[in-house]
Protein backbone atom coordinates (compact mmCIF):
# COMPACT_ATOMS: atom_id res chain seq x y z
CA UNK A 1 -49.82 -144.63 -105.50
CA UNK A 2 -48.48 -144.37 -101.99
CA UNK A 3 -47.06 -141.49 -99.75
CA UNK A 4 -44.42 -142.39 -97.77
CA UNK A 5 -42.77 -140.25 -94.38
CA UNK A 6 -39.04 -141.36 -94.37
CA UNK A 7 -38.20 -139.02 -90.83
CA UNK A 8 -38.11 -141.75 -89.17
CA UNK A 9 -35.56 -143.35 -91.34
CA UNK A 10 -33.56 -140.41 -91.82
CA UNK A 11 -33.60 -140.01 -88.08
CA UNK A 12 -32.33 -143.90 -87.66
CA UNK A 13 -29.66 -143.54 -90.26
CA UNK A 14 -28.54 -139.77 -89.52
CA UNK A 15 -24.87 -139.30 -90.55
CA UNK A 16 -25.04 -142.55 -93.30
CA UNK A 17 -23.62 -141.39 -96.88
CA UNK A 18 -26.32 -143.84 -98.21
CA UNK A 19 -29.21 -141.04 -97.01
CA UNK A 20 -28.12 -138.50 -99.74
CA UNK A 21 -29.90 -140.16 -102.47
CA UNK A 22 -32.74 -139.80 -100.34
CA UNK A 23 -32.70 -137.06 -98.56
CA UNK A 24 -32.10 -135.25 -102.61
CA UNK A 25 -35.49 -136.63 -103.33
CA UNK A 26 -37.74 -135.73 -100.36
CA UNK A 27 -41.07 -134.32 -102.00
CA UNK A 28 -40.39 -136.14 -104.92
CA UNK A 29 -42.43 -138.90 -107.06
CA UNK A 30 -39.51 -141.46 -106.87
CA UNK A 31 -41.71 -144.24 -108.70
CA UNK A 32 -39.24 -144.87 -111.54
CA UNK A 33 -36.90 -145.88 -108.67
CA UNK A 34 -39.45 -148.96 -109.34
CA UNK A 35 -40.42 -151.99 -111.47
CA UNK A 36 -44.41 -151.38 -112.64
CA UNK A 37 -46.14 -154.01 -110.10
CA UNK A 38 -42.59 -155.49 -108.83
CA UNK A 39 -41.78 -156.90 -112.61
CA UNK A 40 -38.55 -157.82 -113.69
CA UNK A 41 -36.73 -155.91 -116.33
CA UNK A 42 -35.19 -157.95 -118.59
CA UNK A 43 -31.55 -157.29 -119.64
CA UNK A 44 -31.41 -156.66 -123.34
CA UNK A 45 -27.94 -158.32 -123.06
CA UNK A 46 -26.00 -160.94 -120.83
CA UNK A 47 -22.93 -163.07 -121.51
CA UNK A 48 -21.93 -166.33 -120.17
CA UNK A 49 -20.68 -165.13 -116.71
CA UNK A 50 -22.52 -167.06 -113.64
CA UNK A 51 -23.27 -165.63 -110.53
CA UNK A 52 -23.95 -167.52 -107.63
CA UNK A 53 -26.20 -166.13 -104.07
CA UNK A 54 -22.77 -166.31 -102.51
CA UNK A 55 -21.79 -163.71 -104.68
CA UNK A 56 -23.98 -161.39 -104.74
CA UNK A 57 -27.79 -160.12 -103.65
CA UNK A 58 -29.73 -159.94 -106.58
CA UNK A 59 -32.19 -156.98 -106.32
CA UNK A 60 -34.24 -155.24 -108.42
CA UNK A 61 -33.63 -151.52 -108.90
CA UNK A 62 -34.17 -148.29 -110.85
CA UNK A 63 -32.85 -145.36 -113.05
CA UNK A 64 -33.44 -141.52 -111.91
CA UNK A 65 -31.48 -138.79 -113.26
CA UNK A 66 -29.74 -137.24 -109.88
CA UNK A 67 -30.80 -133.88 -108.17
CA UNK A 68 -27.87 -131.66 -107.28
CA UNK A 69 -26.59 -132.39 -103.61
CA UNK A 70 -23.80 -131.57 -101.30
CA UNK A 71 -21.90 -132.88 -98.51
CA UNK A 72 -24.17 -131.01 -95.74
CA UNK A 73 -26.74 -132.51 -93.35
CA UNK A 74 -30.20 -132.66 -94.31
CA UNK A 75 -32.65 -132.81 -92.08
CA UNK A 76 -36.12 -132.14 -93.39
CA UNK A 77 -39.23 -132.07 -91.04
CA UNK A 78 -40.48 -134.50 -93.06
CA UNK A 79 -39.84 -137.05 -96.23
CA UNK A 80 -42.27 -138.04 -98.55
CA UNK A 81 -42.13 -140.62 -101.53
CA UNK A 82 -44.35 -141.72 -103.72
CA UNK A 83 -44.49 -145.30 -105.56
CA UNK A 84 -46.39 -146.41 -108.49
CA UNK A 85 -49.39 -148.57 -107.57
CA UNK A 86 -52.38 -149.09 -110.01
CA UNK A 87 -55.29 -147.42 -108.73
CA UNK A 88 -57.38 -146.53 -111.44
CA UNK A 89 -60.84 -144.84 -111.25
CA UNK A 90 -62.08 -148.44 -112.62
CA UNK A 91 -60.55 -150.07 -109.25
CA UNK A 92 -62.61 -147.67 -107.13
CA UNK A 93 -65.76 -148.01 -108.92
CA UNK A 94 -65.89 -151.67 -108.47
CA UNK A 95 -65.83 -152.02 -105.11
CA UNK A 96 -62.15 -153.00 -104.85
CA UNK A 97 -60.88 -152.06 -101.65
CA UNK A 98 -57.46 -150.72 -101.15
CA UNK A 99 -56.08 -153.73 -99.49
CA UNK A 100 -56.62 -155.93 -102.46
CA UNK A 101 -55.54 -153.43 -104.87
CA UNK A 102 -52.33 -153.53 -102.56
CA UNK A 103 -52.24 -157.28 -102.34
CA UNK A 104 -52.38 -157.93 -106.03
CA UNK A 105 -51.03 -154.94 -107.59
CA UNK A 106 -48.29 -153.35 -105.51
CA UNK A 107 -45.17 -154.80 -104.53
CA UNK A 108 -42.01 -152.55 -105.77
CA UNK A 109 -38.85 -153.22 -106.61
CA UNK A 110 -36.14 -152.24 -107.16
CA UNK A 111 -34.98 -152.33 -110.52
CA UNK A 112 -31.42 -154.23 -111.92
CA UNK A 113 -28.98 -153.99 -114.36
CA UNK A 114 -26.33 -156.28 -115.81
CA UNK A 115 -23.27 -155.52 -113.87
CA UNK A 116 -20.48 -155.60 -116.97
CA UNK A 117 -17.91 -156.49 -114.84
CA UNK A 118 -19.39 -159.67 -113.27
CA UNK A 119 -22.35 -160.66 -115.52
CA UNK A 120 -24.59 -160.63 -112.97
CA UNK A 121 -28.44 -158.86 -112.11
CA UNK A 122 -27.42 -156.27 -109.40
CA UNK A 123 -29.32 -153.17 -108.47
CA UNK A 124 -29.02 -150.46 -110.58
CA UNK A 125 -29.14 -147.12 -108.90
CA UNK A 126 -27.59 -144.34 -110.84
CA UNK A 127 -28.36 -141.70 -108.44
CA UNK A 128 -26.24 -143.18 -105.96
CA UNK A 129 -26.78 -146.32 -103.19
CA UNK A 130 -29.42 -145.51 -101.20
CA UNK A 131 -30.31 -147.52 -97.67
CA UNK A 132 -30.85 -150.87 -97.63
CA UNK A 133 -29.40 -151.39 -101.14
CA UNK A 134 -26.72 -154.18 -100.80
CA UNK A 135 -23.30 -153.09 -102.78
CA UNK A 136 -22.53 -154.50 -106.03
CA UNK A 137 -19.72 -157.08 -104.90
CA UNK A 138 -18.90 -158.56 -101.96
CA UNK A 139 -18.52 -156.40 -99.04
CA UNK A 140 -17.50 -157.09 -94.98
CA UNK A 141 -19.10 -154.39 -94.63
CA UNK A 142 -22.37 -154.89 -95.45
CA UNK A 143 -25.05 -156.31 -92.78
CA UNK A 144 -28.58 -157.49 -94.25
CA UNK A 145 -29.87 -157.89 -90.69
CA UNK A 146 -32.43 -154.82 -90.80
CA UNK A 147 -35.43 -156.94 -92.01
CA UNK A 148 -38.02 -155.44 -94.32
CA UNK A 149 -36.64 -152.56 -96.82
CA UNK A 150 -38.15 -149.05 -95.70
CA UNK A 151 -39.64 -149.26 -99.40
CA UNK A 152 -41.70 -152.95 -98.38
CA UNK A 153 -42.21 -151.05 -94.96
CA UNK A 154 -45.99 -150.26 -94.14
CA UNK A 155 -45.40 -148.27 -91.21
CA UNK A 156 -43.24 -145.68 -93.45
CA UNK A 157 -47.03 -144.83 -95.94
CA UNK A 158 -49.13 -142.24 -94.46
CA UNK A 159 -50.95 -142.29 -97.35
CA UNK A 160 -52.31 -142.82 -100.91
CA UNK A 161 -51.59 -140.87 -103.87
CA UNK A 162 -54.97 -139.43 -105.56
CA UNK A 163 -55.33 -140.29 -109.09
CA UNK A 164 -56.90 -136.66 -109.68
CA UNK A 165 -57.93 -133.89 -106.87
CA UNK A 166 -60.84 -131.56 -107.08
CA UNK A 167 -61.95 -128.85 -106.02
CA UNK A 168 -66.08 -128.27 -104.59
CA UNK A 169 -67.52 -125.62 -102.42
CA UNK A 170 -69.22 -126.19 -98.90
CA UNK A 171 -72.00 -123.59 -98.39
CA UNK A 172 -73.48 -123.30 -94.76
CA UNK A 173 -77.08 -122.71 -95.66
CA UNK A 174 -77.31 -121.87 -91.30
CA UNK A 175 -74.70 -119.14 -91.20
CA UNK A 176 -74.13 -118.62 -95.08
CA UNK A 177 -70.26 -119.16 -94.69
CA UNK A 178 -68.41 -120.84 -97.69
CA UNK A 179 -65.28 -123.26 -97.94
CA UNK A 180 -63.58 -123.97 -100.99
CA UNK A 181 -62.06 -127.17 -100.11
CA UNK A 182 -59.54 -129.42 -102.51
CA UNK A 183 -60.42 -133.01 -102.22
CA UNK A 184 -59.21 -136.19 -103.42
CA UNK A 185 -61.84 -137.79 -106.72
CA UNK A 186 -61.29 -141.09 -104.48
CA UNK A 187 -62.79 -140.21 -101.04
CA UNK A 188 -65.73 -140.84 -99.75
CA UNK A 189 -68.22 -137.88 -98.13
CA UNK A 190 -67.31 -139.21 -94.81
CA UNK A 191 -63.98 -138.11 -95.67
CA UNK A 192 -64.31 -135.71 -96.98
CA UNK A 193 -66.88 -134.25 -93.48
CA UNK A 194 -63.81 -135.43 -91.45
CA UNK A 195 -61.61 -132.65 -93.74
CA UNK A 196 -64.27 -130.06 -93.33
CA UNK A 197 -63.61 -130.10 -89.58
CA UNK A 198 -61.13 -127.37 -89.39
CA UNK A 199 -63.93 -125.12 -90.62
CA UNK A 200 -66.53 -126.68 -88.70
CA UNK A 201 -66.51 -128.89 -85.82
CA UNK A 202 -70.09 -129.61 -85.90
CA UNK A 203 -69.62 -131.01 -89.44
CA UNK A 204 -71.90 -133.96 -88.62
CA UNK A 205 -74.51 -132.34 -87.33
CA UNK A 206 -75.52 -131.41 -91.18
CA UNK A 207 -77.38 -132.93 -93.48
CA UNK A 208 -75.54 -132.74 -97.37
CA UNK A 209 -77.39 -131.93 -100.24
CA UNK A 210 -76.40 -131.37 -103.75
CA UNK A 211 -79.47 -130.00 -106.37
CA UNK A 212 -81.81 -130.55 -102.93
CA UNK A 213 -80.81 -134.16 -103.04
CA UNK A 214 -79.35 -135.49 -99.80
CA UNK A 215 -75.67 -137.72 -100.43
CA UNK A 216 -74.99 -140.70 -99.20
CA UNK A 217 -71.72 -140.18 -97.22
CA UNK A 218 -70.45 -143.33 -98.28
CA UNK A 219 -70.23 -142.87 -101.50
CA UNK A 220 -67.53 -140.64 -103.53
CA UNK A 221 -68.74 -136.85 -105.34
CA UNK A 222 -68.81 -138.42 -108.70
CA UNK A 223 -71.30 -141.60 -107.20
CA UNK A 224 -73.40 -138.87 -105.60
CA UNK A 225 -74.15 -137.10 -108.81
CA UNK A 226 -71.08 -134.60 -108.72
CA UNK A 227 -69.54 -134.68 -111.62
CA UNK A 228 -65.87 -133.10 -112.25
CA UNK A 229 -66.50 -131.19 -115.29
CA UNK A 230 -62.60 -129.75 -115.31
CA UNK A 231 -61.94 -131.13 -119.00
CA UNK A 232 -64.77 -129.70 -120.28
CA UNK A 233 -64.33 -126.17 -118.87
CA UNK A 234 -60.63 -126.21 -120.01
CA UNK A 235 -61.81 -127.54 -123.48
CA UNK A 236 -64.14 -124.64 -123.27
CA UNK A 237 -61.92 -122.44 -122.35
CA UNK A 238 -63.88 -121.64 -119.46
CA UNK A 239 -62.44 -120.38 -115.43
CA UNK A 240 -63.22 -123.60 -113.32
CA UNK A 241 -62.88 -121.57 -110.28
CA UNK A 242 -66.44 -119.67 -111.66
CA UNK A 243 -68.18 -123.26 -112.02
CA UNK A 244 -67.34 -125.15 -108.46
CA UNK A 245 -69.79 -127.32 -107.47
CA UNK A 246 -71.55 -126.19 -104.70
CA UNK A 247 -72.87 -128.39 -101.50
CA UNK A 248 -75.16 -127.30 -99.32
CA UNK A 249 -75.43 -128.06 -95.67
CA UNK A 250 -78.78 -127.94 -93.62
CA UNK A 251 -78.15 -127.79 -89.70
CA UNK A 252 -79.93 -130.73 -87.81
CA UNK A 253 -80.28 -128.90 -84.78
CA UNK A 254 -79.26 -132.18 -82.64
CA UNK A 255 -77.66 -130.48 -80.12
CA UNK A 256 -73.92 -132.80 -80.63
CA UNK A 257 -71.30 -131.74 -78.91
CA UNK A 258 -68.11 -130.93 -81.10
């Protein structure tokens, strides 16, 4: 899945009625706004009305039960979305990178309904038109001059959704300090070093070792050795806080500079 910061939107558009929609669902997974892998739904039922590109935009679009809103301005710090993309622990394991997941899995949109008045596939957004959403007859009013839709838009996704955090303990072997950080099951050690900064800015300049084994940093917890035994603490009833798995970190003495 993807994170997406829609400030910048809400900034562009700031006063537009089309906003609420969003604005209601900052923080929010928003993936049934979505077709599964850009799919078309089907309608279940048409009749023998035509509808020509003249008519109308044909756009595929989504069903959400509304949140409660109201007339007054939101402005948030910041937005985030989330849209269904198939990243499965079998897509990390094999090597797939990201940007081919991306390329041949993800590409929302928006889902559609069968207008009943016209006949015709138009988006279908019960929680209200939202930007970039074209209306469902013709309108003077409506401009389709802003290029890519903020939910195609790259630059909006500051990130990807884990499939499953964890949680592991950091234990300075040096200065016997311990962090109890919350880490995605997809990233890498290097990562997860590069989170462990705000603790330690000499992060680098350790060697980690799990059971007296050193990692490899470019490999995820679970390729190191680290299992997430979660399930089978909650099947045993069992605390998992008690049973973190614990990495150790040996000082290299290499005199970096943080």
């Amino acid at each position: 899945g993807k994170v997406y910061d829609l400030t910048p939107l809400a900034t562009k558009y700031t006063g537009n009625i089309l906003l609420k929609p969003i604005l209601s669902a900052g923080g929010k997974d928003i993936s049934h706004w979505f077709n599964v892998n850009g799919t078309s739904v089907q309608p279940t039922q048409t009749d023998s009305t035509t509808c020509t590109p003249d008519t109308l935009t044909s756009i595929n679009n989504t069903q959400v039960q509304p949140t409660q809103t109201d007339s007054t301005t939101c402005t948030p710090d910041t937005l985030t979305r989330s849209l269904s993309s198939i990243h499965t622990p079998e897509t990390f394991a094999s090597g797939e990178t990201d940007e081919d997941s991306e390329k041949s899995d993800f590409d929302p949109q928006i889902r559609t309904h069968i207008d009943s008045k016209t006949g015709c596939e138009v988006a279908h957004t019960p929680q209200g038109r939202f930007i970039h959403i074209p209306p469902p007859y013709p309108s003077a009013s409506w401009a389709n001059d802003f290029g890519t839709p903020w939910w195609k838009d790259e630059t909006y996704c500051i990130g990807h959704l884990s499939c499953k955090t964890r949680k592991i303990r950091i234990i300075n072997t040096l200065t016997s300090q311990e962090h109890t950080v919350e880490v995605c099951g997809e990233e890498t050690l290097e990562e997860i070093l590069n989170r462990f900064y705000k603790y330690n800015e000499h992060a680098a300049s350790y060697t980690w070792k799990y059971n007296g084994e050193n990692l490899v940093m470019t490999k995820t917890l679970e390729q190191n050795g680290v299992k997430d035994e979660d399930d089978d603490f909650y099947e045993l009833n069992f605390n998992e806080e008690d049973w973190l798995p614990a990495i150790h970190i040996y000082f290299n003495d290499d005199l970096t500079e943080a």
